[in-house]
Structure formats: C-alpha cells, structure tokens
Protein backbone atom coordinates (compact mmCIF):
# COMPACT_ATOMS: atom_id res chain seq x y z
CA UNK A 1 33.81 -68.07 -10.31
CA UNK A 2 31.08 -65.63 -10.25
CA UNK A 3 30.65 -62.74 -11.94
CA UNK A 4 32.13 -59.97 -10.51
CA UNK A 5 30.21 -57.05 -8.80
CA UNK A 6 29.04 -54.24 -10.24
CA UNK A 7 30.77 -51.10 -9.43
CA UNK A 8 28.69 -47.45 -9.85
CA UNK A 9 30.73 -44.58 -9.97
CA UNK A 10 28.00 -41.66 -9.79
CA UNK A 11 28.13 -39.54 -6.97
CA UNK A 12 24.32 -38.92 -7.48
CA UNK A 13 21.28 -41.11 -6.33
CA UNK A 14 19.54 -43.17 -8.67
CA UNK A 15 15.78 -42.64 -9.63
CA UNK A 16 13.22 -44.29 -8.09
CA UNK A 17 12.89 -48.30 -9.93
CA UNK A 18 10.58 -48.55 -12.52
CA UNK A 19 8.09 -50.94 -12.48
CA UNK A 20 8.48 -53.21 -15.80
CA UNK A 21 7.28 -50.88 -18.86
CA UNK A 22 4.20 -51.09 -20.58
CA UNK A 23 4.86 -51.21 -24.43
CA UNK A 24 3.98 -49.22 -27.06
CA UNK A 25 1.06 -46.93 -27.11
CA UNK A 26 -0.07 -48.49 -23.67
CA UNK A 27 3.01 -47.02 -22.05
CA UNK A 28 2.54 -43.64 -23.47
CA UNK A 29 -1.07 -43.68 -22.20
CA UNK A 30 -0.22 -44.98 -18.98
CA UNK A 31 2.84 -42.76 -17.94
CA UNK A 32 1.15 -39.65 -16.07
CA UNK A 33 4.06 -37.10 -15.93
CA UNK A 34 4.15 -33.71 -16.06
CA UNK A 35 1.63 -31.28 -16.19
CA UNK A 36 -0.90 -32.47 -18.70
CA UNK A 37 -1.47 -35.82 -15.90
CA UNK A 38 -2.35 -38.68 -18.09
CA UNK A 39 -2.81 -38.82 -21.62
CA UNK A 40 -6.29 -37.80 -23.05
CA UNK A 41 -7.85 -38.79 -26.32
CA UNK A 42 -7.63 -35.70 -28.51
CA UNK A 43 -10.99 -34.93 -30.60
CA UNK A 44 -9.83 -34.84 -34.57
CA UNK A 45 -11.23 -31.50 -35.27
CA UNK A 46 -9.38 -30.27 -32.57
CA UNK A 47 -6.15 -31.79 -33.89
CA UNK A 48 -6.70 -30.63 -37.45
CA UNK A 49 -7.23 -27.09 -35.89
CA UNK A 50 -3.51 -27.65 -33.79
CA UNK A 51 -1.70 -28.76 -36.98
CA UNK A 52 -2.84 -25.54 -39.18
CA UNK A 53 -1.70 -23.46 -36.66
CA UNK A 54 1.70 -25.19 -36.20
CA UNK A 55 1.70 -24.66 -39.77
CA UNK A 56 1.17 -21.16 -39.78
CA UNK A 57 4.44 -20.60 -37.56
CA UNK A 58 6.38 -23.03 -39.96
CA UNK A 59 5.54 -20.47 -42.76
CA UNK A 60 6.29 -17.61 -41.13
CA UNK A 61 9.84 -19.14 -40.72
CA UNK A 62 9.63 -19.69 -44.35
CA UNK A 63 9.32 -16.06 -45.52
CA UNK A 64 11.63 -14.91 -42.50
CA UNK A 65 14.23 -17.43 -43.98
CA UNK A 66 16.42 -18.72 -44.85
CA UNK A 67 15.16 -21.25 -42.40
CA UNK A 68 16.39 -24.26 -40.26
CA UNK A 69 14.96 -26.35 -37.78
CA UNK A 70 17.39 -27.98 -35.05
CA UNK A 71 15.88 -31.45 -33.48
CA UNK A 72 16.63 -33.26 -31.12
CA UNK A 73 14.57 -36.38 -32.68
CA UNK A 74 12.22 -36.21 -29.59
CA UNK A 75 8.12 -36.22 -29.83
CA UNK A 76 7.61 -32.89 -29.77
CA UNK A 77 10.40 -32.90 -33.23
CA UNK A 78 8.82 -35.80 -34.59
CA UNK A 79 5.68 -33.83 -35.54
CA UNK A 80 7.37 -30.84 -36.67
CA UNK A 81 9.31 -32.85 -38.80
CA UNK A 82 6.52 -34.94 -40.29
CA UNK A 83 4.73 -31.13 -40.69
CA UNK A 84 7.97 -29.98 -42.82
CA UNK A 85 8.55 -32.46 -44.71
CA UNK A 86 4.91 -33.33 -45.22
CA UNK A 87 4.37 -30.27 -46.56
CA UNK A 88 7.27 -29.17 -48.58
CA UNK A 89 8.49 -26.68 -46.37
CA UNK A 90 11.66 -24.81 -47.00
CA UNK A 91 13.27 -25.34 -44.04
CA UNK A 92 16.56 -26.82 -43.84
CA UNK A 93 16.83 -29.61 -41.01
CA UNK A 94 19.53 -30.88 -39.08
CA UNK A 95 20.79 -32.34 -35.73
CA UNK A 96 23.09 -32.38 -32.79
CA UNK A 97 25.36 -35.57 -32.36
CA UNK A 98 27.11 -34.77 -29.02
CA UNK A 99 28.83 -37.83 -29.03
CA UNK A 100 26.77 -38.84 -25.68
CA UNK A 101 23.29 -39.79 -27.15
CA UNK A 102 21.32 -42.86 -26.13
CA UNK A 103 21.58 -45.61 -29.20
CA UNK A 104 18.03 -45.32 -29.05
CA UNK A 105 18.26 -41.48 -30.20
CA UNK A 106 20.59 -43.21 -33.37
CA UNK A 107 17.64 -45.53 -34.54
CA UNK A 108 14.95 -43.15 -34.50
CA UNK A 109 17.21 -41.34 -36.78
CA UNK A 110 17.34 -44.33 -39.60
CA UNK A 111 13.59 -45.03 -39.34
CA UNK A 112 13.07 -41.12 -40.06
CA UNK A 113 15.65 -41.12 -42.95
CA UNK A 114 13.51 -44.60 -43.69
CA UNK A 115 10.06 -42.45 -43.81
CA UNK A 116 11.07 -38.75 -45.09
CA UNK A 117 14.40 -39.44 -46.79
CA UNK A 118 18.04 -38.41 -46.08
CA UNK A 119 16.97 -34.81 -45.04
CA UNK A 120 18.38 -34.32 -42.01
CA UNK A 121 21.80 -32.88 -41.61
CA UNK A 122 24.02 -34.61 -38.69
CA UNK A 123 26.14 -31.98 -36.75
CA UNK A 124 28.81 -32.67 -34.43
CA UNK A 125 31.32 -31.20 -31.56
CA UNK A 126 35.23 -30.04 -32.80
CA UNK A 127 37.15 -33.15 -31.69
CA UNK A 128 39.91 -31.00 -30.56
CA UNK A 129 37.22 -28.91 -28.22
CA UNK A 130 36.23 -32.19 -26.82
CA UNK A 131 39.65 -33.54 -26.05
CA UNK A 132 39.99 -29.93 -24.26
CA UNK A 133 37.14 -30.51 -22.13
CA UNK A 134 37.72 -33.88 -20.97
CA UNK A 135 40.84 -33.39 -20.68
CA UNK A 136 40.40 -29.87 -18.06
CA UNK A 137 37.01 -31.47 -16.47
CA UNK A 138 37.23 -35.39 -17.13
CA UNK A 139 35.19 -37.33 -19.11
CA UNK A 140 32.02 -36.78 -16.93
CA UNK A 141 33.15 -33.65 -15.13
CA UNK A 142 29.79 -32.18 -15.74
CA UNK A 143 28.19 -34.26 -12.33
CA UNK A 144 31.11 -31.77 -10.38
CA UNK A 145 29.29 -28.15 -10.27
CA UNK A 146 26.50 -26.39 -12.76
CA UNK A 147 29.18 -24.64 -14.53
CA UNK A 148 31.00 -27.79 -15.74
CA UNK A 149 27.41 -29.25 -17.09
CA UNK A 150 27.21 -26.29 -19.07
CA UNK A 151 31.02 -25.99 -20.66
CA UNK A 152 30.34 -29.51 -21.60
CA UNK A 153 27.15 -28.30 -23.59
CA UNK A 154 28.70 -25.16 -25.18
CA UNK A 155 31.40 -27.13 -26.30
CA UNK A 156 29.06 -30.40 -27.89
CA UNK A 157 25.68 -28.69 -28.54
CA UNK A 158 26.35 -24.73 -28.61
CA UNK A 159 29.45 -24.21 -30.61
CA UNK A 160 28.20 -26.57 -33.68
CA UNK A 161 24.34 -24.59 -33.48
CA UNK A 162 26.17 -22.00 -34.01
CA UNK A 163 27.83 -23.20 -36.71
CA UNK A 164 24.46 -24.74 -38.23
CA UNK A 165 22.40 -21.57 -37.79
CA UNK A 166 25.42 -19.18 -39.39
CA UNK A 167 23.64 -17.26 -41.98
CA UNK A 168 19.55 -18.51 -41.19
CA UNK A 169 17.05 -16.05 -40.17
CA UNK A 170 14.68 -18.24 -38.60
CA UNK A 171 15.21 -20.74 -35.96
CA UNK A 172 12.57 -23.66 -35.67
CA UNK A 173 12.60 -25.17 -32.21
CA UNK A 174 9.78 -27.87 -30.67
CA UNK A 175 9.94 -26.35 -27.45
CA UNK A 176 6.62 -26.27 -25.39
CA UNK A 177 5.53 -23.85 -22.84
CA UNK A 178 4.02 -26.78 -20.49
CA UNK A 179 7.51 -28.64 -20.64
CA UNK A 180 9.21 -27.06 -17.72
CA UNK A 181 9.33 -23.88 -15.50
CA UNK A 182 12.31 -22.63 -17.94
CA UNK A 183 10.05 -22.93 -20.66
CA UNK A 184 6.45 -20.73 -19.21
CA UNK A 185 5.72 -18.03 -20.96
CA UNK A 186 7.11 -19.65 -24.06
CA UNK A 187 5.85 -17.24 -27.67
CA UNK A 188 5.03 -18.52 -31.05
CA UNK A 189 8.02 -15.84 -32.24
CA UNK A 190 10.72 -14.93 -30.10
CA UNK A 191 13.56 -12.10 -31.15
CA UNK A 192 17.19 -12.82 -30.19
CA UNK A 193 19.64 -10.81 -29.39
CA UNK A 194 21.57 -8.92 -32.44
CA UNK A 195 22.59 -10.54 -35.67
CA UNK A 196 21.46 -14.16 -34.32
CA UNK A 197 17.91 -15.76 -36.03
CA UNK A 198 14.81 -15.07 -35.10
CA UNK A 199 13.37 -18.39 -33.06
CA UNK A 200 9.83 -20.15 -34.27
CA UNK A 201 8.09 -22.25 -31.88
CA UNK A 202 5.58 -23.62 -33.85
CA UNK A 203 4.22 -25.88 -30.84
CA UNK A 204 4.70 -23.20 -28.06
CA UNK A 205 0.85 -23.44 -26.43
CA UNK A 206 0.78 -27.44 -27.75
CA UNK A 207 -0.17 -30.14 -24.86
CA UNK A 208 1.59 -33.44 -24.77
CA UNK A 209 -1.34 -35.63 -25.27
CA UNK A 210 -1.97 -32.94 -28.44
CA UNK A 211 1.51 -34.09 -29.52
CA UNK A 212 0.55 -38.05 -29.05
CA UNK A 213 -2.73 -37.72 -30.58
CA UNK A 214 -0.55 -36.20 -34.03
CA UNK A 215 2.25 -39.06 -33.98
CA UNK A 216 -0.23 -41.75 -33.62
CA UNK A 217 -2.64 -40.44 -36.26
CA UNK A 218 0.02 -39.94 -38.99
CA UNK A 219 2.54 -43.05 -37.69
CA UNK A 220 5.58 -41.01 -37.21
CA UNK A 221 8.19 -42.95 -35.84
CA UNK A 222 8.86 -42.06 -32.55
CA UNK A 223 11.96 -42.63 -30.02
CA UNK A 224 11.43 -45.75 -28.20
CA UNK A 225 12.82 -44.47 -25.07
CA UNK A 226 9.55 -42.44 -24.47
CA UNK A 227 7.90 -45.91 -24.03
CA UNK A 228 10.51 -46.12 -20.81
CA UNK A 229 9.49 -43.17 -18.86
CA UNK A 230 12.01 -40.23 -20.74
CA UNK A 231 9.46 -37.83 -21.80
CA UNK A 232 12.32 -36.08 -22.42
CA UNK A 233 15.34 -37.48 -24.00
CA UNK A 234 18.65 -35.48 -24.42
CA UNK A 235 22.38 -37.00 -23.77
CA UNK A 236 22.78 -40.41 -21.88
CA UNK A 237 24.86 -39.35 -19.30
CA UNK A 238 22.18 -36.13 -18.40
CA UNK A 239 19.14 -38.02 -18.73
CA UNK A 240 17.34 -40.34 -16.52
CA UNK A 241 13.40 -41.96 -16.59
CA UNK A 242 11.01 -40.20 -14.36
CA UNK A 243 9.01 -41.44 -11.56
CA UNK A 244 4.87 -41.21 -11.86
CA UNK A 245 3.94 -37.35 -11.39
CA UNK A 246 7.22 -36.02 -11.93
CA UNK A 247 7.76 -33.02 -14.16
CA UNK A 248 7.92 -34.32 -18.14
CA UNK A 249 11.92 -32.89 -17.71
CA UNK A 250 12.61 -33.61 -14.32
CA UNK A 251 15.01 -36.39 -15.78
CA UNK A 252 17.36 -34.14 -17.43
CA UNK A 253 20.26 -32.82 -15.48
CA UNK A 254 18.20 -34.05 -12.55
CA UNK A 255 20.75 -33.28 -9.92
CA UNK A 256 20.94 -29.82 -10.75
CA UNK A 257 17.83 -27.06 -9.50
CA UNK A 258 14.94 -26.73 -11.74
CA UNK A 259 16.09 -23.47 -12.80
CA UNK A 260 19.02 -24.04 -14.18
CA UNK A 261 18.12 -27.39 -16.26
CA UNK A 262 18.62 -26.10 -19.88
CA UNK A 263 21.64 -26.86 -22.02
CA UNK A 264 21.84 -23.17 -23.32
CA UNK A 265 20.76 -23.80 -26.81
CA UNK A 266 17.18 -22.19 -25.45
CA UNK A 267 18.02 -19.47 -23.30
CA UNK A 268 16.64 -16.48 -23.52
CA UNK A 269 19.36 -13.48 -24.82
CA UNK A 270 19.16 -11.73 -21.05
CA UNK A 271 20.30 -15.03 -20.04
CA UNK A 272 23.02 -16.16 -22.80
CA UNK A 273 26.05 -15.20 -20.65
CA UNK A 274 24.97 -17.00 -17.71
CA UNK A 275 24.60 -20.48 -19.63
CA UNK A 276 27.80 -20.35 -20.78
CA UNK A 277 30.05 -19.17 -17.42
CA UNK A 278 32.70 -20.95 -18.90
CA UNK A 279 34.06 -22.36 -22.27
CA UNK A 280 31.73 -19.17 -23.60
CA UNK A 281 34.90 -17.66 -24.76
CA UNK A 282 37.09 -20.34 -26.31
CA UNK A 283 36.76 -20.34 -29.92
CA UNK A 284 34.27 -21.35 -31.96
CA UNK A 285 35.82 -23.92 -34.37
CA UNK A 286 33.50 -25.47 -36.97
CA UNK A 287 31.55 -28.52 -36.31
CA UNK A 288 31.61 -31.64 -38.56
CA UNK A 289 28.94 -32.47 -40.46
CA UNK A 290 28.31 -36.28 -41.12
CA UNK A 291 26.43 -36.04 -44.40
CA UNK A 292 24.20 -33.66 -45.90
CA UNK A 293 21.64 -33.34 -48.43
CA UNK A 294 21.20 -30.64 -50.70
C-alpha cells in the first residue's frame, strides 16, 4: 500500500514555495526582505560606533534597574545578549516558552547556554490557563478571528511577562524601528503606563544588515531558521518563511492586517486594552519557571 495522503487542516493559504535554501551566511546575504533590501557589508568603525551606543541604552537600564531583558532568542536578541553578557551587565535575562516554539528556537537556546552559561531564565504559560483556552477556543482557535490570536498570547506570552517583569524598572527589548509598520517611530526609552517598567530599546534606529555584520563578527550563535527565510521567528503555529521582498515580519500572524500583527507584549500603553479584547481580565496566575540562575 502507499502511503496515505496528506491531509492540511488550515483554513489559510500557504506561502509562496521556497526555492531550496542557501546555507549559512550565503542565505542571510542572499534573502532580500524587508526594508533594508539585501544585506550590505557593514564598515567596522561603523559597527564599533553601533555597539557603544547599544551599550549606552543597556546602561541606562542598569541604573534605572533593577533590570531584565525578555528574548525571544531571535537576531536582533542574539546581539543584545552577547552585549550583556559580554560586558557584565546587570541585567537579569530570561525567556518565553509558549509551549508552541519551533525546535529550532529550543537549540539556539543550548548553544547560547553552551557560549554565555546558564543565564537565561525559561518562563512559561499557567497550565491550567492553557487548558482554559484550548479548551473555550480549540487548540488552534487563534486562525478563527484577531481576538482569539490575541487571548492565546495573553494567556502564553503576556500573563508570564508579567510575572517576569514584577518588581523590574527597566525593560530591555530588541525591537527595531525598521521591523514593521507597528514598530516606526520606535525610541531608545519609552515610558509605560503607571507602575509597569520603563522599556529600553537598545537597537531601536539599528539596520538588519547592522545586526548581521555584529553576529558574524563576534560568532554568536544564531537561530537556524533565519537561514530559511523567517527573519522573524516567534511561535510555530504564527509564523511562516517570507517570499523575496516581503516585509522582514510579514510571516508572523500573516493572515491577519499589518496593523494588528503584534502579540501584545510591545504595545504601546494607549493601545494595551485593545491587544488584549479578551482573556485581559482572567487572572493572572504565576508562570513556571524551568530553571534559573542566580
């Protein structure tokens, strides 16, 4: 007998096909997405100049602190946390294990406890909260509407930030201002709303070949996914390669508008209460870290 057919269940159109990646640096080089086009070769001078001002931000956080930086173990988090730990920053470091993440995301996380040690702190949803939302929305009920997409974030990525940022005074992000329309406008220091951290984004006015040309010079280990057209990476389900010209996030929540493509964790306080229209008010139970260094 043969095997038997392969069934897809998502409502929404795949993207384009991919032509067979290049590896390595090559593919990085090659991918032209986004705004910055294709890769450029970034002068060293110019990077030295780029890191010491990254590092200015990061030490602002410091003396703002207590500090933590939340990342995502993208490119853009890469360098910030080769910068922190580089430097002996006191900044406390941990990340967001929805439960959903690409096994890719998961090795990038034992080669950087390989390189900088076991420094990063490994946060994850309520298990109760989760078997509430799949249970009242299905296990991918976030395809269904906007609103659904975003009680499945508050429930796996806001509620345990929350929990990880409870008593920090600075917030260290690696958002970009060139990543996405969400993102324009983007400041080096950004106020929240009361009692919540002030957010640091150290690489606010950094380009992505800037943020290439820093990984490849110091060999930080970077997600391998990138090398398959996901400039940016986030949960399996949500994220998608882009096509040649596309917009460096256009593969995240792709089947939603532009506008409303951010999880939440990055909205501005004028527009907290719109990214979470729905599981915004259940409570706020506290997430489970896997292990933690002092």
């Amino acid at each position: 007998m043969g095997a038997p057919p392969t069934t897809d269940f998502s409502p929404f159109p795949k993207p384009a096909q991919q032509p067979a990646p290049a590896r390595g640096l090559d593919a990085i080089a090659a991918r032209g997405t986004g705004n910055v086009g294709r890769l450029q070769e970034v002068p060293a001078e110019v990077l030295q100049e780029r890191s010491q001002s990254a590092l200015a931000v990061l030490r602002e956080a410091v003396d703002a602190g207590p500090a933590a930086f939340s990342t995502s173990l993208g490119a853009e988090d890469m360098v910030l946390l080769d910068l922190i730990r580089s430097h002996g920053l006191d900044i406390a470091i941990f990340t967001l294990d929805t439960g959903r993440l690409h096994e890719e995301t998961y090795r990038v996380l034992q080669r950087a406890e390989a390189r900088y040690g076991r420094c990063i702190e490994v946060r994850m949803p309520d298990p109760q909260a989760v078997r509430a939302l799949v249970a009242a929305q299905g296990i991918n009920g976030f395809y269904e509407s906007v609103a659904q997409r975003q009680a499945c974030c508050v429930v796996r990525k806001l509620q345990p930030l929350k929990q990880a940022l409870a008593g920090r005074r600075a917030w260290v992000t690696g958002q970009r201002a060139a990543q996405s329309v969400t993102r324009a406008g983007l400041l080096p220091r950004e106020p929240q709303g009361p009692g919540e951290p002030e957010k640091f984004n150290p690489l606010h006015d950094w380009s992505e070949a800037e943020v290439w040309a820093y990984l490849r010079a110091h060999d930080v280990p970077w997600n391998e996914l990138h090398e398959r057209f996901f400039p940016s990476i986030g949960c399996a389900p949500c994220t998608r390669p882009v096509t040649l010209g596309e917009d460096i996030r256009a593969g995240r929540w792709w089947w939603e508008s532009a506008q409303t493509r951010e999880c939440g964790l990055h909205a501005p306080p004028s527009a907290a209460p719109a990214q979470r229209p729905v599981a915004a008010q259940a409570a706020e139970p506290p997430s489970q870290p896997l292990h933690q260094t002092p």
